[in-house]
Protein backbone atom coordinates (compact mmCIF):
# COMPACT_ATOMS: atom_id res chain seq x y z
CA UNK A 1 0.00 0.00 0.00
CA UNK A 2 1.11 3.34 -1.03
CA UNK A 3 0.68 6.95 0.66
CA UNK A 4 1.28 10.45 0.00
CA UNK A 5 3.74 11.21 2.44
CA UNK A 6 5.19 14.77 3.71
CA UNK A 7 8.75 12.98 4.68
CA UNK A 8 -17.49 -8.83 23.13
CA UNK A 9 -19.78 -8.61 20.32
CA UNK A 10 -18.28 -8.80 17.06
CA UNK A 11 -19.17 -4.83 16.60
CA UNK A 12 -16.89 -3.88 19.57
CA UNK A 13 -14.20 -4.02 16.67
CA UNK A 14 -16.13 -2.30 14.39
CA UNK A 15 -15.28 0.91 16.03
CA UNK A 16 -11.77 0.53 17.48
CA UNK A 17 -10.48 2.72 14.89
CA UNK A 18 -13.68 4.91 13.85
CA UNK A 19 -14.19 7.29 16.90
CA UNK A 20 -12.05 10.42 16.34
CA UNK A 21 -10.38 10.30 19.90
CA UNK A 22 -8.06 7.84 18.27
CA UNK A 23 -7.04 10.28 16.17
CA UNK A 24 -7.16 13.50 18.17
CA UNK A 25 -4.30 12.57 20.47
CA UNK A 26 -2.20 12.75 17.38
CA UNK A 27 -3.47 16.55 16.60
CA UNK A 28 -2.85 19.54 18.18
CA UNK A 29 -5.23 22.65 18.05
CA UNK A 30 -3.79 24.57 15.47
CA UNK A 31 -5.20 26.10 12.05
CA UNK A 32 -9.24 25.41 11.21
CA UNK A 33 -9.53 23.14 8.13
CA UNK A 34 -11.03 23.96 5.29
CA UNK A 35 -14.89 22.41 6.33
CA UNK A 36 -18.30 24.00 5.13
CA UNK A 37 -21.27 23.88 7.09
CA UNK A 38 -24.67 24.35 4.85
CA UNK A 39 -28.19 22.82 5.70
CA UNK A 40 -28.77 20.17 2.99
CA UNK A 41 -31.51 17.48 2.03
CA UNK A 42 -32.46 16.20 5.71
CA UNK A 43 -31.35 12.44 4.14
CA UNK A 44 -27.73 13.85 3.44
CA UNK A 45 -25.69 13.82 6.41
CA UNK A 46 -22.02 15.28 5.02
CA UNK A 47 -20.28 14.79 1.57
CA UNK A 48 -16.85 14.40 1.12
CA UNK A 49 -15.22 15.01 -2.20
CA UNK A 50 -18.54 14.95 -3.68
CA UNK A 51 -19.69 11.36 -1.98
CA UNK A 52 -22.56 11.49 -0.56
CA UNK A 53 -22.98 10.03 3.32
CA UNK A 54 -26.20 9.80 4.22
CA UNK A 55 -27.93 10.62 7.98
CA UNK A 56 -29.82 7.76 8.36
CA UNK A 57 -26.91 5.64 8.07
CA UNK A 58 -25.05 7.67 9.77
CA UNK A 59 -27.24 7.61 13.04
CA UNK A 60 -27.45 3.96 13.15
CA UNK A 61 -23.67 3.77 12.92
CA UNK A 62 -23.23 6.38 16.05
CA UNK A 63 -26.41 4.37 18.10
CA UNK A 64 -24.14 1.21 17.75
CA UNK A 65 -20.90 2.87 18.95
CA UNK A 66 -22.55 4.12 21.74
CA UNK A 67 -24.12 1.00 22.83
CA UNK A 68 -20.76 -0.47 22.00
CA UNK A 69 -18.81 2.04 24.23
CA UNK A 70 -21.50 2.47 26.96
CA UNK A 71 -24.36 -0.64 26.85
CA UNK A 72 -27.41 -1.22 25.40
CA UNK A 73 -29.80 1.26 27.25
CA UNK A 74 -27.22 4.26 26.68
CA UNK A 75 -28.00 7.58 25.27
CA UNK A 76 -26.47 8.75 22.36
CA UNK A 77 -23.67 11.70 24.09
CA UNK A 78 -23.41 14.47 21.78
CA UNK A 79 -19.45 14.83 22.51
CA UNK A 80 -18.85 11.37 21.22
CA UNK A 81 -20.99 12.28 18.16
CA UNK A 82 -18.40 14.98 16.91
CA UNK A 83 -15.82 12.52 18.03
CA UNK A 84 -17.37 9.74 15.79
CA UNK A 85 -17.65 12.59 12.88
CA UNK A 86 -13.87 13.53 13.20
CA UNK A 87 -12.83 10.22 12.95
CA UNK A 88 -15.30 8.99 10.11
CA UNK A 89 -14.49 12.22 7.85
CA UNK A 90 -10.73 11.30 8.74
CA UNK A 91 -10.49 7.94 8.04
CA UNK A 92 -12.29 8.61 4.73
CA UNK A 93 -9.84 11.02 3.74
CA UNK A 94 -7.23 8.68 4.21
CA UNK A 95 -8.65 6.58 1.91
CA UNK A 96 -8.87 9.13 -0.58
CA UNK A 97 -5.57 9.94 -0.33
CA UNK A 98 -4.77 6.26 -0.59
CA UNK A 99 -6.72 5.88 -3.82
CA UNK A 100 -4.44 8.86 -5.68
CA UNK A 101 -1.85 6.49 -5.43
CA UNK A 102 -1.18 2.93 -7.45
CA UNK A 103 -1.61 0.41 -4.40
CA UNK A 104 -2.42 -3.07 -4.53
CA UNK A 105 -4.90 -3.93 -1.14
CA UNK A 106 -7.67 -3.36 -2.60
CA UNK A 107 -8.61 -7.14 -2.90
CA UNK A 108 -7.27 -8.06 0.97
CA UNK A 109 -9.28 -4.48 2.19
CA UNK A 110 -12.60 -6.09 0.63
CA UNK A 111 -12.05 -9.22 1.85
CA UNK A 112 -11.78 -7.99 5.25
CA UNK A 113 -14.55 -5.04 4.79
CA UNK A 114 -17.23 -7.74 3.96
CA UNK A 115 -16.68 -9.86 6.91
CA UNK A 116 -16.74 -6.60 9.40
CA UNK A 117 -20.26 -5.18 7.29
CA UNK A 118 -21.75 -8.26 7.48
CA UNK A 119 -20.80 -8.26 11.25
CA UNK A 120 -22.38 -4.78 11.55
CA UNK A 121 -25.20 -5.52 9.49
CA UNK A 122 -25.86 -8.67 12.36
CA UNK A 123 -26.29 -5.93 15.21
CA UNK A 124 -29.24 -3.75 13.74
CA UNK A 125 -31.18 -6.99 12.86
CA UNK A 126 -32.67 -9.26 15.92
CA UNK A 127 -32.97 -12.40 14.08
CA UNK A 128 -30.53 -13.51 11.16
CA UNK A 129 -31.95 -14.24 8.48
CA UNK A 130 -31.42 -17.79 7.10
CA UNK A 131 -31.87 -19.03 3.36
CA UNK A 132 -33.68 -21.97 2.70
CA UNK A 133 -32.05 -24.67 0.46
CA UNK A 134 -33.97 -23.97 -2.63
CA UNK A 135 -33.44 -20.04 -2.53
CA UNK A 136 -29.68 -20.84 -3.42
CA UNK A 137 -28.38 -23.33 -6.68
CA UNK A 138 -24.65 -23.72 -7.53
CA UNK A 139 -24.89 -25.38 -10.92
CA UNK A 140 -21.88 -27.18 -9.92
CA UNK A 141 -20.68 -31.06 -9.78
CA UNK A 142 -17.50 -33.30 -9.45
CA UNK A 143 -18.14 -33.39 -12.99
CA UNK A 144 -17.29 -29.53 -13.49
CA UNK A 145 -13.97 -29.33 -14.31
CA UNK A 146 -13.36 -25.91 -12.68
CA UNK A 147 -9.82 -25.65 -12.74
CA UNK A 148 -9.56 -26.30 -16.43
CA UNK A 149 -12.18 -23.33 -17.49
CA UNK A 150 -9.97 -21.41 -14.47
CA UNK A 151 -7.05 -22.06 -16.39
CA UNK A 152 -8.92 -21.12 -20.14
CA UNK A 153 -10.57 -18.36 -18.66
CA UNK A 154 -7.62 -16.58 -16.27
CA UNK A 155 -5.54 -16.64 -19.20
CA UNK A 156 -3.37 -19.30 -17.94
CA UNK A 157 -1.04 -21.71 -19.53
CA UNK A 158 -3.15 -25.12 -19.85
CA UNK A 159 -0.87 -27.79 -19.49
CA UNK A 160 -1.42 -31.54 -19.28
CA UNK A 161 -1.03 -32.09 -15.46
CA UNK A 162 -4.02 -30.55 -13.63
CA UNK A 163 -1.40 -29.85 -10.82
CA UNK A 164 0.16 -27.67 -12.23
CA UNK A 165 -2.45 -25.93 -13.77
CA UNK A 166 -3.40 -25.56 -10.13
CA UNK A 167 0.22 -24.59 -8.88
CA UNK A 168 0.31 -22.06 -11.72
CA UNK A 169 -3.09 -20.33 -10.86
CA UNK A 170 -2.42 -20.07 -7.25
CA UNK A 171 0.34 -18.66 -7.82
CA UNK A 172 -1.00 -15.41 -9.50
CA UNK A 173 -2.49 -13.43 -6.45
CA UNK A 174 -3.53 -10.78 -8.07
CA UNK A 175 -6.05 -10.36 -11.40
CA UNK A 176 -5.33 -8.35 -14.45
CA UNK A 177 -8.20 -6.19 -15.84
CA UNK A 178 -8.50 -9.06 -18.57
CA UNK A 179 -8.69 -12.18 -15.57
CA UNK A 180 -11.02 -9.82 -13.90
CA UNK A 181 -13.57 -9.15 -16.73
CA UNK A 182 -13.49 -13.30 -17.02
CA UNK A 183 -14.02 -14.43 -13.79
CA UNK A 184 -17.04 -11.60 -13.61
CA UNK A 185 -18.45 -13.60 -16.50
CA UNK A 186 -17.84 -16.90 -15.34
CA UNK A 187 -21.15 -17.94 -13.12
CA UNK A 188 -21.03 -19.97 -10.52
CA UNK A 189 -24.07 -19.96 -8.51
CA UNK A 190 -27.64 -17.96 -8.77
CA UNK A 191 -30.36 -17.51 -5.93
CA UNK A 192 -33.74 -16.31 -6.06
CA UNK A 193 -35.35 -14.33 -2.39
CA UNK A 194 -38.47 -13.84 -1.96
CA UNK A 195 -40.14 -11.15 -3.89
CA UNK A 196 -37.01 -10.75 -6.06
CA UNK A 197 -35.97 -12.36 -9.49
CA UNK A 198 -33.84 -14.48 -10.01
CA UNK A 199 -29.65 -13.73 -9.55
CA UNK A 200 -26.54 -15.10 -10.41
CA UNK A 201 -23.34 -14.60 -8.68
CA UNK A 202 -20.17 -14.79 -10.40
CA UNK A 203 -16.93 -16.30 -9.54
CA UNK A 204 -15.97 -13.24 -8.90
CA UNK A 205 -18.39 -12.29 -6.55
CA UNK A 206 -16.93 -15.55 -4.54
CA UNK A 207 -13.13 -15.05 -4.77
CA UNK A 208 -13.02 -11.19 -3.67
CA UNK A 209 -14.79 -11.97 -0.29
CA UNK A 210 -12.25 -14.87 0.39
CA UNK A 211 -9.52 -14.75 3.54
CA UNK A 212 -6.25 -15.35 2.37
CA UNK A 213 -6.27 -19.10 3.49
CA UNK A 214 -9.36 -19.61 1.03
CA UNK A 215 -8.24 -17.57 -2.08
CA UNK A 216 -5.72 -20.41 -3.26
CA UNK A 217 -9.03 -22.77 -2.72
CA UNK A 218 -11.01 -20.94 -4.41
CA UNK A 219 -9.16 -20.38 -7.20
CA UNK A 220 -7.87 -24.16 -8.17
CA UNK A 221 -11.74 -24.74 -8.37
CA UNK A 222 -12.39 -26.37 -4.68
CA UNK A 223 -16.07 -27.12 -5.56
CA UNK A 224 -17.32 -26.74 -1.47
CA UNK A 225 -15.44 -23.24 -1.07
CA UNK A 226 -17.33 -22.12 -3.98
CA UNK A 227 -20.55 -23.23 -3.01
CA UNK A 228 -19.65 -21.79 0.68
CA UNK A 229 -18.70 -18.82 -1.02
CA UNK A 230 -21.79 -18.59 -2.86
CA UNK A 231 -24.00 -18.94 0.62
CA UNK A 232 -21.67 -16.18 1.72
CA UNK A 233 -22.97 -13.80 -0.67
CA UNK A 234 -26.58 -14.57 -0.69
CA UNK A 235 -26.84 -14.44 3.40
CA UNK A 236 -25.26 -10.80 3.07
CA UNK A 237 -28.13 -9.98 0.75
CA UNK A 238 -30.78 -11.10 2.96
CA UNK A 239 -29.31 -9.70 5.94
CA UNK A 240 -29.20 -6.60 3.75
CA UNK A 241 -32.98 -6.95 3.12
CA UNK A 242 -33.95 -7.78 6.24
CA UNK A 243 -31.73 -4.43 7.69
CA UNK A 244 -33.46 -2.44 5.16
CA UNK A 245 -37.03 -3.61 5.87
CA UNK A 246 -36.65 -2.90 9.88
CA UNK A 247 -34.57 0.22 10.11
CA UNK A 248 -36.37 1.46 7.19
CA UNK A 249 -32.91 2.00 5.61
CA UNK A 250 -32.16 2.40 1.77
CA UNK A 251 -29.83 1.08 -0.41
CA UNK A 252 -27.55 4.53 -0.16
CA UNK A 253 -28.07 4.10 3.56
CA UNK A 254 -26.23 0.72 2.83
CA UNK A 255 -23.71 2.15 0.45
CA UNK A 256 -22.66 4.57 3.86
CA UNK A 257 -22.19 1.64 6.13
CA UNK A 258 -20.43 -0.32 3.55
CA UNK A 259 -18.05 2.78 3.17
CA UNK A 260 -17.74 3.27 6.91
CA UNK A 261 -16.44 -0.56 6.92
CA UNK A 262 -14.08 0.25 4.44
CA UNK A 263 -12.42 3.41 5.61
CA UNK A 264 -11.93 1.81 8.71
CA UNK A 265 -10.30 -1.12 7.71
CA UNK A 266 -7.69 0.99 5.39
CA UNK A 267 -7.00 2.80 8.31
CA UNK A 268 -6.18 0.14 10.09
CA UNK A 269 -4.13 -1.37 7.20
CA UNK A 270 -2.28 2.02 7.01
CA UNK A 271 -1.49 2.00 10.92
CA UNK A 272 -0.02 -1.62 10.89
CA UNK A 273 1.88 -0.53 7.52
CA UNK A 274 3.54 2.54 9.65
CA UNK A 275 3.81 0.54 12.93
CA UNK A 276 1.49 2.99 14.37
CA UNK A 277 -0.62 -0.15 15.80
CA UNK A 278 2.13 -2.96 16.28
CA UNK A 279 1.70 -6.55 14.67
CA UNK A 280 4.43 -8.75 14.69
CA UNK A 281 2.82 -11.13 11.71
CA UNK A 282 2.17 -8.05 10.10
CA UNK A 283 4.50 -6.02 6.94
CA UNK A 284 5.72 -2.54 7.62
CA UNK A 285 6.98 -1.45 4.80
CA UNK A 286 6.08 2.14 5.90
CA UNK A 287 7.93 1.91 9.16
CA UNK A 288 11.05 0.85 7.25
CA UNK A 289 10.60 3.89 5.19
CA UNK A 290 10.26 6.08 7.95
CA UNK A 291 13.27 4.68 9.71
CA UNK A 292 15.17 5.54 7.11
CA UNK A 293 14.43 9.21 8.83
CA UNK A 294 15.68 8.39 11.88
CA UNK A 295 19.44 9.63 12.12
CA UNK A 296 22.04 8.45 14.82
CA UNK A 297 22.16 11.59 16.66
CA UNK A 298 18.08 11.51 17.29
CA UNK A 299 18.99 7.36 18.63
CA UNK A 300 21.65 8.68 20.71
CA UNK A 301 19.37 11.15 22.27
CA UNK A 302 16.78 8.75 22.89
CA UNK A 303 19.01 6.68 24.91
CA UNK A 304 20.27 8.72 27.20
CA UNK A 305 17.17 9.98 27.73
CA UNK A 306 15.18 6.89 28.19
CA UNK A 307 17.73 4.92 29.46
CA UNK A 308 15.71 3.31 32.02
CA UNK A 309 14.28 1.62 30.20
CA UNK A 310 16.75 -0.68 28.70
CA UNK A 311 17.96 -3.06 31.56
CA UNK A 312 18.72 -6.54 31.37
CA UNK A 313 19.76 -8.47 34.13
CA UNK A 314 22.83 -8.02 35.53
CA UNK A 315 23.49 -10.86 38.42
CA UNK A 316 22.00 -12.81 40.47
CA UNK A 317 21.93 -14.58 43.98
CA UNK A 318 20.63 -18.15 44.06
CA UNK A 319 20.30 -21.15 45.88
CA UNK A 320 19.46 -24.28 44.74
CA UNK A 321 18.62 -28.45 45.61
CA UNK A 322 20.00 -31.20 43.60
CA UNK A 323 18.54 -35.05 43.93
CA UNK A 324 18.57 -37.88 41.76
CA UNK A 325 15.16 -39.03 40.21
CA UNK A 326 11.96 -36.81 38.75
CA UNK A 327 9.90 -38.76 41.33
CA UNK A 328 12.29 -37.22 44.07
CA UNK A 329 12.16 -33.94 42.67
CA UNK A 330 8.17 -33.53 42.34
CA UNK A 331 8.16 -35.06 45.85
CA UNK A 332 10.72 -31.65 47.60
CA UNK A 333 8.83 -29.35 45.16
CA UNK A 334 5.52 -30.36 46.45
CA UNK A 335 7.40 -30.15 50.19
CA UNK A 336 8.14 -26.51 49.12
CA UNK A 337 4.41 -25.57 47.58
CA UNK A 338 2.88 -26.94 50.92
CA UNK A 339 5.21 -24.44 53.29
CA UNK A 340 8.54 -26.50 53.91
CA UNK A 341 11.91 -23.93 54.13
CA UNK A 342 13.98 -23.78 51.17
CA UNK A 343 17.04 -24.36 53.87
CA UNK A 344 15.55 -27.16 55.10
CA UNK A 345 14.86 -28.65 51.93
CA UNK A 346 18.55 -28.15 51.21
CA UNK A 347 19.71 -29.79 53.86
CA UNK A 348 17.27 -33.21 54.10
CA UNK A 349 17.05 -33.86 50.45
CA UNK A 350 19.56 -31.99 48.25
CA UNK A 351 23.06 -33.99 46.98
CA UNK A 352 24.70 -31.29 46.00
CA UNK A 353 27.97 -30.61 48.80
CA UNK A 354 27.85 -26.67 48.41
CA UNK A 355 24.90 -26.13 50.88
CA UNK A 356 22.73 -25.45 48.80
CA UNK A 357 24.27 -21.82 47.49
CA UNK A 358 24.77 -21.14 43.91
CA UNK A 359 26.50 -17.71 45.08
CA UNK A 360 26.72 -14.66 43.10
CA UNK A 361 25.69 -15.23 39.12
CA UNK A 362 27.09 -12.88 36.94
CA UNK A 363 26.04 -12.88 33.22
CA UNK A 364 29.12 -11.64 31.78
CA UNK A 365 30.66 -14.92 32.96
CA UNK A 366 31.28 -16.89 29.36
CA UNK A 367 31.80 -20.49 31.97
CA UNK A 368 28.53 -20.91 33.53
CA UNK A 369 26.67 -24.14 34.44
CA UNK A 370 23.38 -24.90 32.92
CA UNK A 371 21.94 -24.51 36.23
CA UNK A 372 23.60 -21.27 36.87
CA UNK A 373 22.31 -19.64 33.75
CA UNK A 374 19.09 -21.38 34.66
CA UNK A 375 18.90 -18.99 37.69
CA UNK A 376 19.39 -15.74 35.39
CA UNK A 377 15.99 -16.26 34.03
CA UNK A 378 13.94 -17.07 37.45
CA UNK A 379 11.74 -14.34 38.89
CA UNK A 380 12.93 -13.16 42.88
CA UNK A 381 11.72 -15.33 45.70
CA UNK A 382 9.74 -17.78 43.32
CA UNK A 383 10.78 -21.86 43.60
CA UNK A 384 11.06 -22.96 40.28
CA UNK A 385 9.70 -26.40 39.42
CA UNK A 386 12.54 -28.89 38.60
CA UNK A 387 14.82 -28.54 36.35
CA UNK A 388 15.89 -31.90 33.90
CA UNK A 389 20.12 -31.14 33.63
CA UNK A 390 21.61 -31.76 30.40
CA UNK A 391 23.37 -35.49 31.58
CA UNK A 392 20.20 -36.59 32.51
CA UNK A 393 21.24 -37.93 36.03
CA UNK A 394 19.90 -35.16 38.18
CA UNK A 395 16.75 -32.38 39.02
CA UNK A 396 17.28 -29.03 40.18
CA UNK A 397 15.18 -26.83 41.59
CA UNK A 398 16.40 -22.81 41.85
CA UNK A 399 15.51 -19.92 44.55
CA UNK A 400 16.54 -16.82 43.26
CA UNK A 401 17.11 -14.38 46.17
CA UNK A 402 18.27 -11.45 44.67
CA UNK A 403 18.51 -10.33 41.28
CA UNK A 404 20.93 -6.76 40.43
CA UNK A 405 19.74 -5.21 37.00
CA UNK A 406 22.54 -4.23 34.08
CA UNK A 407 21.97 -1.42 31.43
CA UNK A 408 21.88 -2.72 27.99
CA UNK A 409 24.59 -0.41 25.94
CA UNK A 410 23.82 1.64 23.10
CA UNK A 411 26.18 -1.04 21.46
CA UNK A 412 24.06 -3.42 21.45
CA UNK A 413 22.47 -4.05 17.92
CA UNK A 414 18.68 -4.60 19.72
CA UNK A 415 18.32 -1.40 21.69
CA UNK A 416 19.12 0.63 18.66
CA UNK A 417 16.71 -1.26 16.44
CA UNK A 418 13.90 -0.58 19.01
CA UNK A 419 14.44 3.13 19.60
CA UNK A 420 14.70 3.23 15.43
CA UNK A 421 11.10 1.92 15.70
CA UNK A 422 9.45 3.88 18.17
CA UNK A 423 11.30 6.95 16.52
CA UNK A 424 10.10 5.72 12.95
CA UNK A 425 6.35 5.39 14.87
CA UNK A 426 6.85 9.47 15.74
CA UNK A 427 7.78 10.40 12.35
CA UNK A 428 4.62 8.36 11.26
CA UNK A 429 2.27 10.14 13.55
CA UNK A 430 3.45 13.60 13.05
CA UNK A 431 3.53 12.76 8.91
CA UNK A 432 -0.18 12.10 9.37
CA UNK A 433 -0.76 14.86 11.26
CA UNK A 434 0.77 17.00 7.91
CA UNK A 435 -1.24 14.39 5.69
CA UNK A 436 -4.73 15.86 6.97
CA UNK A 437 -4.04 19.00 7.10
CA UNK A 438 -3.12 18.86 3.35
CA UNK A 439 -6.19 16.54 2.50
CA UNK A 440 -8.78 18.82 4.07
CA UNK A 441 -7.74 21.41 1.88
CA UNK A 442 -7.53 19.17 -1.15
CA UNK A 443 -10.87 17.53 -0.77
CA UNK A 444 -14.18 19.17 -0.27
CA UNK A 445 -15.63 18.13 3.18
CA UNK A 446 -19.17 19.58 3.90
CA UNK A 447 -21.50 18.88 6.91
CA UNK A 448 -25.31 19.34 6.58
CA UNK A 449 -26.13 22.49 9.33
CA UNK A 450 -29.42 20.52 9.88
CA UNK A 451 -27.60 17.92 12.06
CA UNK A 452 -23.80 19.03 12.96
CA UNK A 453 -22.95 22.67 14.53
CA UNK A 454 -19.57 24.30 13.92
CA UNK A 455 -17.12 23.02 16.96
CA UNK A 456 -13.94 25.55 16.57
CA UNK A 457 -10.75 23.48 17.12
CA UNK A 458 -12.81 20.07 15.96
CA UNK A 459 -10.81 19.74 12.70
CA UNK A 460 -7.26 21.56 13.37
CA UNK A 461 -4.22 20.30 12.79
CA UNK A 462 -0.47 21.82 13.99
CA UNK A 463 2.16 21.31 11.04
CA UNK A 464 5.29 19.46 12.87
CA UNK A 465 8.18 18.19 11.07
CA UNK A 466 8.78 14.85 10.57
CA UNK A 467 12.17 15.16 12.15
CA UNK A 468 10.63 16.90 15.02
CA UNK A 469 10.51 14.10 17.49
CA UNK A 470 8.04 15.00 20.68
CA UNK A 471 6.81 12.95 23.27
């Protein structure tokens, strides 16, 4: 994904990164943004960049937050509102700004959007909605040879082993314009509701609302996937009838949730790219660009600053009881559990002849026993449970008395790595902070007067550098 850059319930998720508080703590009050407030069509709630948002949606989005955020029975707080609003018109022109540039998410994000709509679409409706089995067909059998018409139709190379017509489909992750015009037209299943005609859903329809794990499924022609795929699509339409028919919602009240969903998740994706919200399992491509910012002096400072906070243990005192057999051993450490003294212990049941003392553990010494760098790792005044040693012919069990912490050196290649990162994470926020004060002048943002009141300060944004590093 690629950025303009300036150098409980299922729904409790739904908001995590929606209400503008997230946000705000980045901003400081600064200069107003360029934001028009004019009474509009009492269905229109705001437009941004000409897209229309519209009220009713809106208000069923900010009932569910609050319920979220406060319980069932809770009244709708008009602070939260505006913070809801900030957020919303924020993460939407994120996405904007997103969409300037060539990125290639777009798949994943609706993947991901779908689940999370049909998860929000579950919470205005008090019964889901179920098909019955003759609402739904996939013209389908074992006698369908999928992966073949894949292969014809995907514009890949057919070759004589289905395998690798399999391996050689999976492989392409993403579609070209020309793969995605034929897998629209390729039709995989059809449904009929009631009071509606008759539809057809196309294999595209299925493969864009797969998880990763299911995409390679899908597209080698796994005939269950696709007809689970199918039933994935046709229970979002009725839930989307059923929403419709008992919030007396329309189909661009829909279209508003759907886009709600949607910002939010590239939001999301944007603040994992950045490291902004941490994921170890998770690409940050972002982050590496921004800690190509960070500069040795701005590390340096950091340290000695912060220095606190990178200790590592230094020594420790320990004692410790040595006997024979894993039977012995659970027998002492169930002694110790029920109240017997460690000395005690030591002295009826250990073999060991160095009364039980370990002494003073230092970890700069290169020569230690196993047992003696076991003891580094023990928390204070906690028995361990025995300890297999390496030869196999004794248990230990380790009492760590006292344990002196070390300062990890600037030297060492881990502590600069993690102040890079949390530097890099700085230069991310305050880039943003840049980013939307640049998009709110780019792209038109205006609130109907019938519904929102000017708040001064409610979209301002300070300009800081992205070498400007503040706590």
């Amino acid at each position: 994904m690629k950025y303009r850059m300036n150098q409980y319930r299922t729904g409790c998720r739904i908001f995590s990164l929606v209400i503008g508080g997230v946000l705000s703590g980045l901003c400081s009050s600064f200069a107003n943004s360029d934001v028009v407030y004019t009474k509009m069509d009492e269905h229109v709630a705001f437009h941004i960049n000409a897209q229309l948002f519209t009220y009713p949606a809106y208000t069923q989005f900010f009932t569910l937050a609050s319920q979220q955020t406060q319980g069932q029975k809770a009244i709708p707080d008009a602070a939260e509102g505006m913070g809801l609003l900030k957020g919303i018109v924020e993460n939407h022109l994120l996405a904007l700004a997103a969409n300037d540039e060539e990125h290639d998410h777009s798949l994943g994000l609706y993947a991901d959007t779908f689940i999370e709509y049909r998860d929000l679409l579950s919470l205005l409706v008090v019964v889901k909605p179920a098909y019955k089995a003759d609402q739904v067909i996939v013209p389908l059998s074992t006698s369908y040879d999928l992966p073949k018409l894949l292969a014809t139709l995907l514009k890949t190379e057919a070759v004589a082993r289905e395998s690798v017509i399999v391996n050689r489909i999976v492989s392409q992750e993403n579609f070209s314009e020309v793969q995605k015009v034929a897998a629209q037209g390729l039709m995989v299943g059809r449904y009929q509701l009631p009071g509606d005609a008759v539809k057809l859903v196309s294999f595209w329809d299925v493969y864009r609302i797969q998880t990763v794990q299911n995409k390679a499924k899908v597209r080698r022609g796994d005939l269950a996937s696709i007809e689970q795929g199918v039933g994935d699509v046709v229970d979002l339409k009725l839930l989307e009838k059923s929403v419709k028919k008992n919030k007396n919602l329309t189909d661009s009240d829909l279209l508003t949730l759907w886009q709600f969903v949607w910002d939010k998740k590239n939001k999301q994706q944007y603040y994992l790219e950045t490291g902004i919200v941490m994921d170890l399992h998770h690409d940050q491509p972002l982050l590496d660009r921004f800690k190509n910012l960070v500069t040795k002096t701005e590390i340096q400072r950091y340290y000695q600053e912060h220095q606190s906070k990178f200790i590592q243990v230094g020594s420790v005192e320990a004692r410790h009881i040595r006997v024979g057999t894993q039977i012995k051993a659970d027998y002492v450490y169930e002694k110790l559990r029920s109240g017997m003294g460690f000395n005690e212990a030591v002295k009826r049941y250990s073999l060991a002849k160095d009364g039980g003392s370990l002494g003073f553990i230092n970890k700069k010494d290169k020569n230690l026993s196993f047992v003696k760098k076991l003891a580094l790792i023990q928390a204070v005044n906690k028995v361990s449970t025995p300890y297999r040693m390496l030869d196999g012919k004794s248990y230990e069990i380790i009492l760590v008395d006292k344990k002196q912490p070390a300062p990890l050196p600037l030297s060492d290649k881990s502590v600069r790595n993690q102040i890079a990162n949390i530097l890099a994470v700085k230069k991310a926020k305050n880039d943003l902070q840049n980013s939307f004060s640049i998009w709110f002048s780019k792209y038109d943002v205006v609130l109907n007067s019938r519904y929102f009141q000017k708040v001064e300060g409610l979209f301002s944004y300070e300009a800081v550098s992205t070498n400007t590093i503040s706590e």
